[in-house]
PDB file of N, CA and C in Angstrom:
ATOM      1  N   UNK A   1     -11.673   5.815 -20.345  1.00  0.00           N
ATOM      2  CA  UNK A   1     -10.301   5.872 -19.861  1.00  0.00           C
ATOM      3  C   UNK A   1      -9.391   5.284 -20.943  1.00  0.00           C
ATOM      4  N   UNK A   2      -8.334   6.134 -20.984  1.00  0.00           N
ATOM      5  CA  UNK A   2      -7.085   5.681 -22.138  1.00  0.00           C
ATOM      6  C   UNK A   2      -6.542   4.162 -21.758  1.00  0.00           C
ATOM      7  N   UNK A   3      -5.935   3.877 -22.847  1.00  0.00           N
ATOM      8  CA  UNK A   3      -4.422   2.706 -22.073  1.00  0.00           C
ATOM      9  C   UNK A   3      -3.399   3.622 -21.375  1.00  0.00           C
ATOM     10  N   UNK A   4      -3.294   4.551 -21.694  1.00  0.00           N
ATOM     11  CA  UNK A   4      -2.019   4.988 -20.877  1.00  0.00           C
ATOM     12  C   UNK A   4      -2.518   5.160 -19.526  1.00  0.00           C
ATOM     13  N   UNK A   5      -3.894   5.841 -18.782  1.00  0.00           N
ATOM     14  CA  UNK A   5      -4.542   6.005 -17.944  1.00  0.00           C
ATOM     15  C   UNK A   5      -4.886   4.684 -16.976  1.00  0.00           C
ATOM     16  N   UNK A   6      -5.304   3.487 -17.824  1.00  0.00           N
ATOM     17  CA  UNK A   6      -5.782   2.493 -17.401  1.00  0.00           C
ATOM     18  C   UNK A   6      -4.445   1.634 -16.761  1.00  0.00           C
ATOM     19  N   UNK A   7      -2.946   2.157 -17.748  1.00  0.00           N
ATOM     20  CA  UNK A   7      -1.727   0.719 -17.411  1.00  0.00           C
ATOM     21  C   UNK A   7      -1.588   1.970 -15.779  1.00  0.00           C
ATOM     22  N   UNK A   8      -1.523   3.385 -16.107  1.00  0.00           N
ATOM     23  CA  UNK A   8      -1.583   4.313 -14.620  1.00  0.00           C
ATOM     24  C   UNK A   8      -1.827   3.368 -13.337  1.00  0.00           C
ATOM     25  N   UNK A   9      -3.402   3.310 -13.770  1.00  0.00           N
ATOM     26  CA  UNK A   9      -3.652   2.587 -12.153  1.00  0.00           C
ATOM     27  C   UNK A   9      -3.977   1.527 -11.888  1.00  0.00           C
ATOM     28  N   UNK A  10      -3.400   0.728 -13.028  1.00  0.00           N
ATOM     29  CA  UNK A  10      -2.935  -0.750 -12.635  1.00  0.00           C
ATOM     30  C   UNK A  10      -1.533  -0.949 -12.047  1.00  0.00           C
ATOM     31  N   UNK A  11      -0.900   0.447 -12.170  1.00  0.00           N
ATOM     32  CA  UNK A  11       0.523   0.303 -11.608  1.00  0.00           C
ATOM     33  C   UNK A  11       0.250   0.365 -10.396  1.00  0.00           C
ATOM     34  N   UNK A  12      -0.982   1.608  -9.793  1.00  0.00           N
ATOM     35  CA  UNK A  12      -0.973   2.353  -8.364  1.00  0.00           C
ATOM     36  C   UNK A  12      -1.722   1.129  -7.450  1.00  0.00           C
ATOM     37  N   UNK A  13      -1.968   0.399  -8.418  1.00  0.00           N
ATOM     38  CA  UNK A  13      -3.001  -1.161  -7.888  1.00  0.00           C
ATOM     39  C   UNK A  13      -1.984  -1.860  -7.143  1.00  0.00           C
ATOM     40  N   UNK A  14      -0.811  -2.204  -7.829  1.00  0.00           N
ATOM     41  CA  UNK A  14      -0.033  -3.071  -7.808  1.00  0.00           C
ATOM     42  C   UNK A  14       0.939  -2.562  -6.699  1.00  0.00           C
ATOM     43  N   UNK A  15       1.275  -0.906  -6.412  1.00  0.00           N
ATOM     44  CA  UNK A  15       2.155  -0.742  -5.818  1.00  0.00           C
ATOM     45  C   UNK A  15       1.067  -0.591  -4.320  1.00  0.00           C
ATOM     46  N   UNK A  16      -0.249  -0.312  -3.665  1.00  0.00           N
ATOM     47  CA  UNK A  16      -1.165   0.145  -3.340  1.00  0.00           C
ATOM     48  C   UNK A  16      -1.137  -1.792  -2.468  1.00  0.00           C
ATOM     49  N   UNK A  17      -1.262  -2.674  -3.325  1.00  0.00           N
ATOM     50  CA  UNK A  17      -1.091  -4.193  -2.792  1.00  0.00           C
ATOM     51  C   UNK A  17       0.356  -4.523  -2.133  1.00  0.00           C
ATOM     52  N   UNK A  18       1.328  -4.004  -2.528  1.00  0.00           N
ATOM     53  CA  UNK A  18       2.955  -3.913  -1.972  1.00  0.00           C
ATOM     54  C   UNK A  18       2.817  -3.409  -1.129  1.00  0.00           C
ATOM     55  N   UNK A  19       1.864  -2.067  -0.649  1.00  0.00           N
ATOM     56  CA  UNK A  19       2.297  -1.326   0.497  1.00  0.00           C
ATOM     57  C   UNK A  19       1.596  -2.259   2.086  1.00  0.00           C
ATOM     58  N   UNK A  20       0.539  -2.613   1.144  1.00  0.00           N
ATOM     59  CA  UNK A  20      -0.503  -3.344   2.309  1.00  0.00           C
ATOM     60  C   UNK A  20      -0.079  -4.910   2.883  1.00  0.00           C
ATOM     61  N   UNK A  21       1.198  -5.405   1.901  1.00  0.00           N
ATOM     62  CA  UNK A  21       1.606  -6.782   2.760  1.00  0.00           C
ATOM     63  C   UNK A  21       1.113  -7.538   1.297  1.00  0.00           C
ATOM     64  N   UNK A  22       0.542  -7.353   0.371  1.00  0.00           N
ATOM     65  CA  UNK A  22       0.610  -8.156  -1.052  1.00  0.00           C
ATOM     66  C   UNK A  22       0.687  -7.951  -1.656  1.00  0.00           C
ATOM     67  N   UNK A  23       1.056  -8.844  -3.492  1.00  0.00           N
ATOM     68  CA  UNK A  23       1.486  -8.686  -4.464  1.00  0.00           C
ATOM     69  C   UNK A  23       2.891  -8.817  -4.327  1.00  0.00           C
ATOM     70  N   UNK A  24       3.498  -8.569  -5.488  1.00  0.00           N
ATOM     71  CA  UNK A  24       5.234  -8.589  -5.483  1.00  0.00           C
ATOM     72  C   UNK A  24       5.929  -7.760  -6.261  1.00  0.00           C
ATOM     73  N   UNK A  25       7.109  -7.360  -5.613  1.00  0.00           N
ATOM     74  CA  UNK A  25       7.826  -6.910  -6.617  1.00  0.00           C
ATOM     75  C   UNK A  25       8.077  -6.548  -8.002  1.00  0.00           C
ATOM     76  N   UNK A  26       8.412  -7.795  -8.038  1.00  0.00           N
ATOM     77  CA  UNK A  26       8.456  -8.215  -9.451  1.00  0.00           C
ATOM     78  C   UNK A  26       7.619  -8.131 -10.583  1.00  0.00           C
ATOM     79  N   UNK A  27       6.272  -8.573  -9.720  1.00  0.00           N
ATOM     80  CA  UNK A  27       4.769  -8.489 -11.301  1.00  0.00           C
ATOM     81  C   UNK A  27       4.590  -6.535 -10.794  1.00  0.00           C
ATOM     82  N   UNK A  28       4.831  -6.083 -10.200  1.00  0.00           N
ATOM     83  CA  UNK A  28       4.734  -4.489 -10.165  1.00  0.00           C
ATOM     84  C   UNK A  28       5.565  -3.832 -11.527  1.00  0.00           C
ATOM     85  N   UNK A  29       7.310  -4.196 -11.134  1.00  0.00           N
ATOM     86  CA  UNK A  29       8.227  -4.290 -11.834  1.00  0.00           C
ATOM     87  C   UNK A  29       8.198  -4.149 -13.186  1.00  0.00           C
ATOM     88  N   UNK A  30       7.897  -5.638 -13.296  1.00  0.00           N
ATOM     89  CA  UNK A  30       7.089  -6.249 -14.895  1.00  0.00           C
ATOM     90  C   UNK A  30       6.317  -5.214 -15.388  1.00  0.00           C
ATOM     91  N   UNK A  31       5.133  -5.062 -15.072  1.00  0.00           N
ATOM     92  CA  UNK A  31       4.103  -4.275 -15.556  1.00  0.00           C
ATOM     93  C   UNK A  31       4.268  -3.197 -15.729  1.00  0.00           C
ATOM     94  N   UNK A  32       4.730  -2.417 -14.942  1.00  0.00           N
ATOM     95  CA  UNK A  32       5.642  -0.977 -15.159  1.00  0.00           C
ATOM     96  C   UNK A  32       6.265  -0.504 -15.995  1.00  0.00           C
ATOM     97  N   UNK A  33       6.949  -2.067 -16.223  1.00  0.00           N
ATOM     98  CA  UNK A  33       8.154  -1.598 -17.511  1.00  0.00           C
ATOM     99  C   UNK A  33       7.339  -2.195 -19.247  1.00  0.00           C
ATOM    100  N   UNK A  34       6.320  -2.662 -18.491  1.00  0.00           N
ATOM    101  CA  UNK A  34       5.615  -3.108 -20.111  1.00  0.00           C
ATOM    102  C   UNK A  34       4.519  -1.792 -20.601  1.00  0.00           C
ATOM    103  N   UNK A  35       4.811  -0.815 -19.788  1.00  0.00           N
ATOM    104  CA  UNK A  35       3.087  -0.229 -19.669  1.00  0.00           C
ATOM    105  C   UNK A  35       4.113   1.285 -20.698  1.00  0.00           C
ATOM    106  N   UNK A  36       4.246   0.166 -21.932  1.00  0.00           N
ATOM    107  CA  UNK A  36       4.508   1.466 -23.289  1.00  0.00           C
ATOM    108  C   UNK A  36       3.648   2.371 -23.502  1.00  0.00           C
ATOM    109  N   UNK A  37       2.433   2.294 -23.632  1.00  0.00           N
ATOM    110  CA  UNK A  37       1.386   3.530 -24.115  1.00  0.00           C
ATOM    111  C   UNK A  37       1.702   4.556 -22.927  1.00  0.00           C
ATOM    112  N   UNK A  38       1.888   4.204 -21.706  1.00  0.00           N
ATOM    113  CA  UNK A  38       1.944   5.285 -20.485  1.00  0.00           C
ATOM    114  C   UNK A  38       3.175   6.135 -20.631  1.00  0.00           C
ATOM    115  N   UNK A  39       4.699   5.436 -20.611  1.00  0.00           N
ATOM    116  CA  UNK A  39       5.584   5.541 -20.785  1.00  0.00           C
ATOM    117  C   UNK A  39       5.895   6.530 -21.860  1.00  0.00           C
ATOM    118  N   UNK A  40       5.290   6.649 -22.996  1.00  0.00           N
ATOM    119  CA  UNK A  40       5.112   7.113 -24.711  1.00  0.00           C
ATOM    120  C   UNK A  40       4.969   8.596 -24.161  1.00  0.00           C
ATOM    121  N   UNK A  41       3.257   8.506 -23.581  1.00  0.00           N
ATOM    122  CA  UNK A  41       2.490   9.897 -23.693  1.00  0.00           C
ATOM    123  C   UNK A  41       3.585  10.664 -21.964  1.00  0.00           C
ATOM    124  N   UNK A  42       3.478  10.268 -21.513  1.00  0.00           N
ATOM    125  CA  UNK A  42       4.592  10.945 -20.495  1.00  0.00           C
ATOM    126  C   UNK A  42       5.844  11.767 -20.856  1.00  0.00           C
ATOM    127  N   UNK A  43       5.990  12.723 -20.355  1.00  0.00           N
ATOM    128  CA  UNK A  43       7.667  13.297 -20.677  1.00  0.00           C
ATOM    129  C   UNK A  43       8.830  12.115 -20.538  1.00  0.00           C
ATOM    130  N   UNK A  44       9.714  12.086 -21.214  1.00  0.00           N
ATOM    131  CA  UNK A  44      11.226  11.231 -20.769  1.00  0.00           C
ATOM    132  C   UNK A  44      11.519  10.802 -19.399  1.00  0.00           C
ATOM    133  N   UNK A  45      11.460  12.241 -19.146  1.00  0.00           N
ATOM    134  CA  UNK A  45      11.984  12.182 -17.480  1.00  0.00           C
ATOM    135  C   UNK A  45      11.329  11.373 -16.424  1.00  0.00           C
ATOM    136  N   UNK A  46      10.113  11.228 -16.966  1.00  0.00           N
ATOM    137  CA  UNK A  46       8.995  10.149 -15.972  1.00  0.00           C
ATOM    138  C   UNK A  46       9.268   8.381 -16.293  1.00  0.00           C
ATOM    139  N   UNK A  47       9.674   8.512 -17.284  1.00  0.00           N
ATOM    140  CA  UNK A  47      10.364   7.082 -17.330  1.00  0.00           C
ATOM    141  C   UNK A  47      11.580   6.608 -16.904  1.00  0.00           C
ATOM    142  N   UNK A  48      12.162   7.555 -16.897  1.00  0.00           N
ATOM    143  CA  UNK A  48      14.055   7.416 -16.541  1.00  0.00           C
ATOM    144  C   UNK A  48      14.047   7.428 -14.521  1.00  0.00           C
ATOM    145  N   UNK A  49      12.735   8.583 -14.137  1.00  0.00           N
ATOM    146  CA  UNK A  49      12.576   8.061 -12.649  1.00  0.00           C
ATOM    147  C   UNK A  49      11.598   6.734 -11.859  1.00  0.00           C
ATOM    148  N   UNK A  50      11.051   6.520 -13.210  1.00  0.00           N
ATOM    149  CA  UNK A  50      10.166   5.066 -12.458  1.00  0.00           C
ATOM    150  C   UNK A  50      11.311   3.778 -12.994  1.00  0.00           C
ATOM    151  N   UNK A  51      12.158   3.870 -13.866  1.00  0.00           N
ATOM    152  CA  UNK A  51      12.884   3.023 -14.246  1.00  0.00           C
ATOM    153  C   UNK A  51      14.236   2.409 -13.132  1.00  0.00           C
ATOM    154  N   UNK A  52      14.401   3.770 -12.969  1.00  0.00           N
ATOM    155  CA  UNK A  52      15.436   4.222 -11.394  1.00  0.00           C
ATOM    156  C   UNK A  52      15.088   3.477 -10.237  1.00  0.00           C
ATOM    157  N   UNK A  53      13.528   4.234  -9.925  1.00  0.00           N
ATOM    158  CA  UNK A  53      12.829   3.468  -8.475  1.00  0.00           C
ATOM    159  C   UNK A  53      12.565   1.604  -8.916  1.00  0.00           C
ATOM    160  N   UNK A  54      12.347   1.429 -10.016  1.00  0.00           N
ATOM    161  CA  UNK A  54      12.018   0.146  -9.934  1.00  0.00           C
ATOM    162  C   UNK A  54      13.116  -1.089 -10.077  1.00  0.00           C
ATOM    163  N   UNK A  55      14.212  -0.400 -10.391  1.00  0.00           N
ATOM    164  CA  UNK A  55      15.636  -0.857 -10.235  1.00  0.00           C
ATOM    165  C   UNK A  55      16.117  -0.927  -9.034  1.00  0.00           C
ATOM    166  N   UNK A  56      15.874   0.240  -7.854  1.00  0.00           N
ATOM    167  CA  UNK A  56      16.094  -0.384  -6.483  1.00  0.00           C
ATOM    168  C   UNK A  56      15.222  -0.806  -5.922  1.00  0.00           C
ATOM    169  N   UNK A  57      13.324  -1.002  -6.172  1.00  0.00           N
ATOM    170  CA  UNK A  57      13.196  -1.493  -5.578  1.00  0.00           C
ATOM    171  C   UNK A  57      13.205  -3.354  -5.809  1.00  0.00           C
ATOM    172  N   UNK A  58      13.208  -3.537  -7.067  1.00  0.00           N
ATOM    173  CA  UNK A  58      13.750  -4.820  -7.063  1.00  0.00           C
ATOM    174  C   UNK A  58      15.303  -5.644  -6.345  1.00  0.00           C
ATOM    175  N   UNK A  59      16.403  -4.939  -6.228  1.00  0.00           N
ATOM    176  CA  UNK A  59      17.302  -5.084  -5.490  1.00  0.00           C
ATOM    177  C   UNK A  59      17.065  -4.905  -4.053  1.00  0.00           C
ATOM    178  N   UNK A  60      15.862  -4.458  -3.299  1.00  0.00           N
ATOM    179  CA  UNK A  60      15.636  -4.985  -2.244  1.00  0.00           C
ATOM    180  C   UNK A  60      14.376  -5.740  -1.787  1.00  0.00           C
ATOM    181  N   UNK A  61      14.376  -6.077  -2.854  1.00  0.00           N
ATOM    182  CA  UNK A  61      13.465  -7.098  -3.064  1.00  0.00           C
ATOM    183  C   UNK A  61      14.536  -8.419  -2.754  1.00  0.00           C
ATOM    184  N   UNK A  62      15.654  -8.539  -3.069  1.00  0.00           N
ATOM    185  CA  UNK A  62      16.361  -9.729  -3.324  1.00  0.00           C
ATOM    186  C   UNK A  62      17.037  -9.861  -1.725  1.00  0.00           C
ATOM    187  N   UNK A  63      17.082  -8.714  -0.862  1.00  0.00           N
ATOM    188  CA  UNK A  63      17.437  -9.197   0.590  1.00  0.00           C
ATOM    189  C   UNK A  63      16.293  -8.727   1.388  1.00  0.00           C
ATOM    190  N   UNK A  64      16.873  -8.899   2.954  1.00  0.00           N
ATOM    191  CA  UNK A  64      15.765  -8.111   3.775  1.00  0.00           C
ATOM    192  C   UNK A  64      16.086  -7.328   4.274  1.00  0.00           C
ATOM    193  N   UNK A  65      15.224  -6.426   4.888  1.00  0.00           N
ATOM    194  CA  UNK A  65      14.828  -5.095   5.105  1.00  0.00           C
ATOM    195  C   UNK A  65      16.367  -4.418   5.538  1.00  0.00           C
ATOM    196  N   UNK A  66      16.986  -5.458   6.901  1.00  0.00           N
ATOM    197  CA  UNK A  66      18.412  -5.007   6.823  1.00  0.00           C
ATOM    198  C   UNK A  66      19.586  -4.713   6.544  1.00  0.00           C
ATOM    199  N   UNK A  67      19.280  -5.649   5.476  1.00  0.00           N
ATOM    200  CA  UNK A  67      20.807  -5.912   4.398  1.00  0.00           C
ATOM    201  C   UNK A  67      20.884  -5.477   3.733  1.00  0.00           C
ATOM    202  N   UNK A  68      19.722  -4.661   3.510  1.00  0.00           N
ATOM    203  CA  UNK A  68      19.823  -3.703   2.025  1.00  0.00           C
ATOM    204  C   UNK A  68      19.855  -2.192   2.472  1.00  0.00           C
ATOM    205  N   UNK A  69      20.273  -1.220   1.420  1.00  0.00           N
ATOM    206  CA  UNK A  69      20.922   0.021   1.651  1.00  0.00           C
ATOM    207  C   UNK A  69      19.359   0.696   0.845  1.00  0.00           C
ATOM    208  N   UNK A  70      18.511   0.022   0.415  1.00  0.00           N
ATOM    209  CA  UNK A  70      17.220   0.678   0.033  1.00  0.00           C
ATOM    210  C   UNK A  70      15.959  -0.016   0.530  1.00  0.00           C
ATOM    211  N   UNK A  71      14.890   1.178   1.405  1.00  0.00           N
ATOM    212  CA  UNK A  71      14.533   1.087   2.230  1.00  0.00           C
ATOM    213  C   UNK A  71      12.808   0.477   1.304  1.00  0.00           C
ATOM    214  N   UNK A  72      12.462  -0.582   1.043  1.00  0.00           N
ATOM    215  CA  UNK A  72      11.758  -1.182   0.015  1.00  0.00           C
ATOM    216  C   UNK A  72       9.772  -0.355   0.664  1.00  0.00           C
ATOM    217  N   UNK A  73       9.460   0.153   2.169  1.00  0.00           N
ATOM    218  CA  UNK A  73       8.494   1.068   2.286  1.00  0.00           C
ATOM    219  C   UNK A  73       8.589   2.759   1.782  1.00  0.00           C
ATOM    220  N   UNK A  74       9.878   2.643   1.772  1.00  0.00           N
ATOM    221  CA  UNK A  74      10.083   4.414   1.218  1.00  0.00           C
ATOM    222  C   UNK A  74      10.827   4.243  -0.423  1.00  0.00           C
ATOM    223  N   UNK A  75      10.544   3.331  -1.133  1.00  0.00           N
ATOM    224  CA  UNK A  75      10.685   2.742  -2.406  1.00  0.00           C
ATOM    225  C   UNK A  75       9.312   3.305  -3.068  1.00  0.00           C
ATOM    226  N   UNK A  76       8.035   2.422  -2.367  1.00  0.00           N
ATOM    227  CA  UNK A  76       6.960   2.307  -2.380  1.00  0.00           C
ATOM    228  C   UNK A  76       6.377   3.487  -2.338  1.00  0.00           C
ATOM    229  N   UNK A  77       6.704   4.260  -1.437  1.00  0.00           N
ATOM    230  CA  UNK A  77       6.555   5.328  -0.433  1.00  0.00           C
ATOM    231  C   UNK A  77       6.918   6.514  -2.118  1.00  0.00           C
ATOM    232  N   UNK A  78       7.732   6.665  -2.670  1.00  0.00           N
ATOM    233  CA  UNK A  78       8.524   7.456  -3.919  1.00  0.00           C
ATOM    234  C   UNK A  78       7.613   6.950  -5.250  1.00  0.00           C
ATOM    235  N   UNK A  79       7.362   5.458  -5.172  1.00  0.00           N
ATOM    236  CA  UNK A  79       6.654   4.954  -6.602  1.00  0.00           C
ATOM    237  C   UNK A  79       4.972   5.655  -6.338  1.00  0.00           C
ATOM    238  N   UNK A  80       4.267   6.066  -5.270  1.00  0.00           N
ATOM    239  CA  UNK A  80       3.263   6.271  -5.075  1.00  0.00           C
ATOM    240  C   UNK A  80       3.193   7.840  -5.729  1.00  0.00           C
ATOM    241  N   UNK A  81       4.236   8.396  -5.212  1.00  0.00           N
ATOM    242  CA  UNK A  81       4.545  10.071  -5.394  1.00  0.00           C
ATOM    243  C   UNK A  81       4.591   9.639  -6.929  1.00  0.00           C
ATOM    244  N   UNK A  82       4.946   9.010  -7.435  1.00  0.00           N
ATOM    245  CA  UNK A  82       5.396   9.197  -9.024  1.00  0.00           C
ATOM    246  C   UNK A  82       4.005   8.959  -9.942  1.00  0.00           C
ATOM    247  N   UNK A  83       2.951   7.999  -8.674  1.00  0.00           N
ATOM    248  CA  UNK A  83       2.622   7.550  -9.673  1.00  0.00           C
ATOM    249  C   UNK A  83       0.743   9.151  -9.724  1.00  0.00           C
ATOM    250  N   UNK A  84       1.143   9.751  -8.722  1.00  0.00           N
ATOM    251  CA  UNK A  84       0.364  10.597  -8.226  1.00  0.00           C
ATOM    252  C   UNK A  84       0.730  11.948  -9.537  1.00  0.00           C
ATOM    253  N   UNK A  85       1.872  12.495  -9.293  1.00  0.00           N
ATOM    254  CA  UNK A  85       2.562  13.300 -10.404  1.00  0.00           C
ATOM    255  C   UNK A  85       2.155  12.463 -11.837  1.00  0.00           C
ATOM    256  N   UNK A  86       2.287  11.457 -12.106  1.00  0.00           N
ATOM    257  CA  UNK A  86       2.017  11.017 -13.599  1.00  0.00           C
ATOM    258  C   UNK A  86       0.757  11.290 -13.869  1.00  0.00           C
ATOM    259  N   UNK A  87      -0.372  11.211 -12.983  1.00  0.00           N
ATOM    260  CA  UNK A  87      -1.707  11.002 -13.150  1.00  0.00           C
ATOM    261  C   UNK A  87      -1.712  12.385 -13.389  1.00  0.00           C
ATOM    262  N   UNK A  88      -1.363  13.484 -12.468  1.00  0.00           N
ATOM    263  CA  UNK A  88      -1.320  15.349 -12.945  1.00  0.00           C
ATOM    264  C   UNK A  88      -1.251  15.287 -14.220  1.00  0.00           C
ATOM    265  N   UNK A  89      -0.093  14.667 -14.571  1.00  0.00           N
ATOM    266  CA  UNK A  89       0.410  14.695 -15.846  1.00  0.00           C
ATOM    267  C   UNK A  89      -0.443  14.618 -16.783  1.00  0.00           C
ATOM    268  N   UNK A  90      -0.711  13.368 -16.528  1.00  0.00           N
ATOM    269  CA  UNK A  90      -1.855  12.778 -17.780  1.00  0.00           C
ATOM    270  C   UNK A  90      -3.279  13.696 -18.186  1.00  0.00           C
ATOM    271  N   UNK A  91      -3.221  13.969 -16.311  1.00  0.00           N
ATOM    272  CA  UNK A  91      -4.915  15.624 -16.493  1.00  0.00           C
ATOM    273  C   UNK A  91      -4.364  16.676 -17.389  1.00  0.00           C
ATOM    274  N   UNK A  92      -3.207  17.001 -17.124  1.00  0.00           N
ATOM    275  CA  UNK A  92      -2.722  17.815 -17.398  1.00  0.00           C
ATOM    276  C   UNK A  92      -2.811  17.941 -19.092  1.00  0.00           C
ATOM    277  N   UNK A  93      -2.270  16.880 -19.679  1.00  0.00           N
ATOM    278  CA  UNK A  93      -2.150  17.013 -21.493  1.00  0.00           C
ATOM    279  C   UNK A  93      -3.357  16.496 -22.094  1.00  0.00           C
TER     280      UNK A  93
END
């Protein structure tokens, strides 16, 4: 397995622990945005939409579930889809 493959499903780890009640935000966040080799071999456009989702879901990360205008299970719910399409991706090239 590549680094770009391997930072893959350490992301789907991380978001996969968010959905179930652990992990955080933030070290998801983090890692996401450090995971250059993935980011590289991917089209543009796959970075500019995980960059997007991980921008709101950190902003509702910072209130709760009500106060915020982004819904942090259908955040999760979008980072899973992305991270499902990236993996095509990656079979794919």
């Amino acid at each position: 397995m590549n680094t770009a493959a391997r930072q893959l499903e350490s992301i789907g780890s991380r978001i996969a622990a968010l959905q179930g009640g652990g992990g955080s935000a933030t070290a998801l966040s983090n890692e996401a945005r450090a995971s250059t080799d993935l980011l590289g071999t991917l089209p543009p456009r796959y970075g500019d939409v995980l960059l997007n989702l991980l921008d709101r879901l950190e902003s509702s990360a910072l209130f709760s579930e009500e106060s915020c205008s982004f819904s942090q299970k259908d955040l999760l719910d979008n980072l899973q889809v992305w991270v499902d399409k990236a993996r095509a991706q990656l079979a794919s090239s």
